[in-house]
Protein backbone atom coordinates (compact mmCIF):
# COMPACT_ATOMS: atom_id res chain seq x y z
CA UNK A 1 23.96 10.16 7.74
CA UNK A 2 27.05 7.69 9.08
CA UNK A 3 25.93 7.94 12.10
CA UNK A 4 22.33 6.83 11.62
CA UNK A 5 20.31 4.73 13.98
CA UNK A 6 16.85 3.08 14.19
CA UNK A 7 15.65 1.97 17.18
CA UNK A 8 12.23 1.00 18.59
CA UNK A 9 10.76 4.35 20.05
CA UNK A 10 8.45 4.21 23.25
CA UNK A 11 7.00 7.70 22.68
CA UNK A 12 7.77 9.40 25.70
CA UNK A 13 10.39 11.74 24.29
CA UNK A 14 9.81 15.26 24.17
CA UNK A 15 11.81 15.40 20.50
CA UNK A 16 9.45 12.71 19.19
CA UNK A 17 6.21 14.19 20.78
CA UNK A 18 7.37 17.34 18.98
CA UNK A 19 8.02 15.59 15.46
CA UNK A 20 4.96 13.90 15.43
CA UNK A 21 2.80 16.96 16.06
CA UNK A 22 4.63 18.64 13.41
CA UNK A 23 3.70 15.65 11.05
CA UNK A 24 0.13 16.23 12.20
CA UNK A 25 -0.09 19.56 11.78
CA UNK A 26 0.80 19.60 8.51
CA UNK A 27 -1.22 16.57 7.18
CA UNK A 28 -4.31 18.92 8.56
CA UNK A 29 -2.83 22.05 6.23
CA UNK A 30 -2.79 20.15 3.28
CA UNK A 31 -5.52 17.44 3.02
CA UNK A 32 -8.61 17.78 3.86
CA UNK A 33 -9.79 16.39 7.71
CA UNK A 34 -11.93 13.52 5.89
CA UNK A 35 -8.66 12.19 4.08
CA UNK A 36 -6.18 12.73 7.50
CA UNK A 37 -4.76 9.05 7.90
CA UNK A 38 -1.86 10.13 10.49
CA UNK A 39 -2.45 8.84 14.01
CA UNK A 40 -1.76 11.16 17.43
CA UNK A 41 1.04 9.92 19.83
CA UNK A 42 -2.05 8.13 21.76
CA UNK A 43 -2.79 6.02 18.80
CA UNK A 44 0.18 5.19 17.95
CA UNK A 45 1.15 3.53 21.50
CA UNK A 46 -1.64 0.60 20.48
CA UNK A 47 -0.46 -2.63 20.70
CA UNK A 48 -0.46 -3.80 17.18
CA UNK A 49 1.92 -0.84 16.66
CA UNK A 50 5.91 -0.66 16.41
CA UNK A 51 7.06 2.66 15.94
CA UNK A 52 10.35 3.35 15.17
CA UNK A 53 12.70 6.30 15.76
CA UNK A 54 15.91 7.41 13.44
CA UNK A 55 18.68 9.42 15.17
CA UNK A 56 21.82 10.55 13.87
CA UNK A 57 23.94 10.80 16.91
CA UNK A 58 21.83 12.64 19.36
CA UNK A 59 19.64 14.24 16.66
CA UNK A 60 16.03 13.10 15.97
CA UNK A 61 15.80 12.98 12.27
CA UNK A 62 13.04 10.72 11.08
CA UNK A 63 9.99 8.38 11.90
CA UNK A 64 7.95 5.70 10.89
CA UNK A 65 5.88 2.83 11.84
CA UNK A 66 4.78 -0.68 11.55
CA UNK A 67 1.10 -1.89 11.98
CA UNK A 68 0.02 -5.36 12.08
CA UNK A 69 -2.88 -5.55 10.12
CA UNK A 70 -3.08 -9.72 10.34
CA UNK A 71 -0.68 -12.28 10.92
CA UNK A 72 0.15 -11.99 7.33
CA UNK A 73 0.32 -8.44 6.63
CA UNK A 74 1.45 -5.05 8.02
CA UNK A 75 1.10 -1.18 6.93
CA UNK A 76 3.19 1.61 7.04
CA UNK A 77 2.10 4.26 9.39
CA UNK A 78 3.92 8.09 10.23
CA UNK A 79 6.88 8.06 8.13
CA UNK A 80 8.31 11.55 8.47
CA UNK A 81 11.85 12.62 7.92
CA UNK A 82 12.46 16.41 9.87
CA UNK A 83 13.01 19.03 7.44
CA UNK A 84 16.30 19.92 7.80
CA UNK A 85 17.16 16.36 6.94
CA UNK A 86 14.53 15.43 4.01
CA UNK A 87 16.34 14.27 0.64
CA UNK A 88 19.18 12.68 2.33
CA UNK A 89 18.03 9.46 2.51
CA UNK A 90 16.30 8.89 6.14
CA UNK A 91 13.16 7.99 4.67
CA UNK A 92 15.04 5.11 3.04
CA UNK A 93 16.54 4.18 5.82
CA UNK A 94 13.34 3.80 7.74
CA UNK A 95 11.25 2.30 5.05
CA UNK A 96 14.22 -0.55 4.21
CA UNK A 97 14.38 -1.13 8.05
CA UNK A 98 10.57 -1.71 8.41
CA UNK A 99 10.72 -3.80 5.36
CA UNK A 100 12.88 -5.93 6.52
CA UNK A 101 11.30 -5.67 10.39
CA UNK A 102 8.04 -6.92 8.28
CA UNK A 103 10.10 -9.88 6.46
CA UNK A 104 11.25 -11.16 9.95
CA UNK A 105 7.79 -11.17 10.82
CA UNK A 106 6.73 -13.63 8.34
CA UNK A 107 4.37 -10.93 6.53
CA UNK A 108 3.20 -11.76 2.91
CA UNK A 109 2.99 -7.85 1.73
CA UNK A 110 3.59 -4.70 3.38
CA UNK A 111 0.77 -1.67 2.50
CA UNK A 112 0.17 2.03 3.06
CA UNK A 113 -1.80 4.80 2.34
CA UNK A 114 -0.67 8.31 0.86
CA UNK A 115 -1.43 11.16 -0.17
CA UNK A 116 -2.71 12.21 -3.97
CA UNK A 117 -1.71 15.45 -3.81
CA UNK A 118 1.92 16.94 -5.62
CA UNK A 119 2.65 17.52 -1.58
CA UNK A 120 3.15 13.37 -1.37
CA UNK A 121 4.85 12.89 -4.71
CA UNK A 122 8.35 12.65 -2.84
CA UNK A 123 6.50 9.89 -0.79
CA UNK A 124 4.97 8.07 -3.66
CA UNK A 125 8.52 8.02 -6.10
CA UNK A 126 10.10 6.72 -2.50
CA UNK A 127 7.49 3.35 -2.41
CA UNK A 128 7.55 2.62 -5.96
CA UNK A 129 11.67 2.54 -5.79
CA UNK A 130 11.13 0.42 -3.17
CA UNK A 131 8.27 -1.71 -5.17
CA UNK A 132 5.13 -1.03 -3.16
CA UNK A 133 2.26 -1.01 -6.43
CA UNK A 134 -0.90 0.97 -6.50
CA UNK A 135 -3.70 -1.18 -5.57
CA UNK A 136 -7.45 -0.10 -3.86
CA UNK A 137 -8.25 0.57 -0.35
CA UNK A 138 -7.37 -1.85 2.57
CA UNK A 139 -8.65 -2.32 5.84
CA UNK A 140 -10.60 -0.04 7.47
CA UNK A 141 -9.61 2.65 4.39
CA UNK A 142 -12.38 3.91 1.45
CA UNK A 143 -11.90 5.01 -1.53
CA UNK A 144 -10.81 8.48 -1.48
CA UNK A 145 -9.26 11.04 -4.52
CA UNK A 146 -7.07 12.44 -1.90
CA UNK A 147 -5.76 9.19 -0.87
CA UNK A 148 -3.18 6.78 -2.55
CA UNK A 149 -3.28 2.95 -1.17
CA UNK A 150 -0.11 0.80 -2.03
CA UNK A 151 1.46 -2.81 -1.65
CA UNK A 152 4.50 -4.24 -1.42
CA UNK A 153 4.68 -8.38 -1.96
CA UNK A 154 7.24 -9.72 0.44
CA UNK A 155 7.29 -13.12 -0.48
């Protein structure tokens, strides 16, 4: 990954379009519709949304996004490495840059929801090395078994 690069994605790429329907795809295979947090390529053009791509060279490799929640506080959204790139550190690429895309905003905390499943344990170990803490549901989120809410303090 030397040549990895994060930039701010406008979603009108056919790779990205492509990765993100992947990502939804599979959330649908392996939780349940009720507990499907993901957000369609429609969604995720809303205003309070940055979305970020990761490309090594010309190859799409990862994803992820920032939603402001308040002017205090974001949450993670779509992080998805592609497959033939996952455990080579994209995903912590993407999560340090929003971190640090969230710091320059002024947020107090950074949160996101997961999945409960052993299909999101990657995801989980990746936010607690990063010190996001379980906590209860935010926002517009419920308590769920099949869901995981976490928060990282920036401040």
């Amino acid at each position: 990954m030397s040549r990895l690069h994060i930039r701010e994605d406008d979603l009108t790429g056919k790779n990205i379009a492509n990765l993100l329907r992947e990502h939804l795809e599979n959330m649908h295979e392996i939780t349940p519709p009720e507990s499907v947090h993901a957000l369609d390529i429609e969604a995720l053009r809303s205003p309070d949304i940055t979305f970020f791509s990761a490309w090594d060279g010309e190859e799409l490799v990862g994803c992820g996004a920032l939603k402001e929640l308040d002017s205090r506080s974001g949450e993670i959204k779509s992080m998805r490495t592609v497959k033939a790139h996952q455990r080579r550190g994209v995903a912590s690429k993407i999560l340090e840059h929003i971190i640090k895309e969230a710091q320059r905003r002024g947020y107090d905390c950074l949160n996101l929801e997961t999945g409960a499943i052993s299909e999101f344990a990657p995801a989980r170990a990746l936010y607690t090395r990063y010190g996001f803490e379980y906590r209860g549901p935010f926002a517009d989120y419920i308590d769920d078994p099949n869901s995981v809410f976490m928060m990282k303090k920036l401040v």
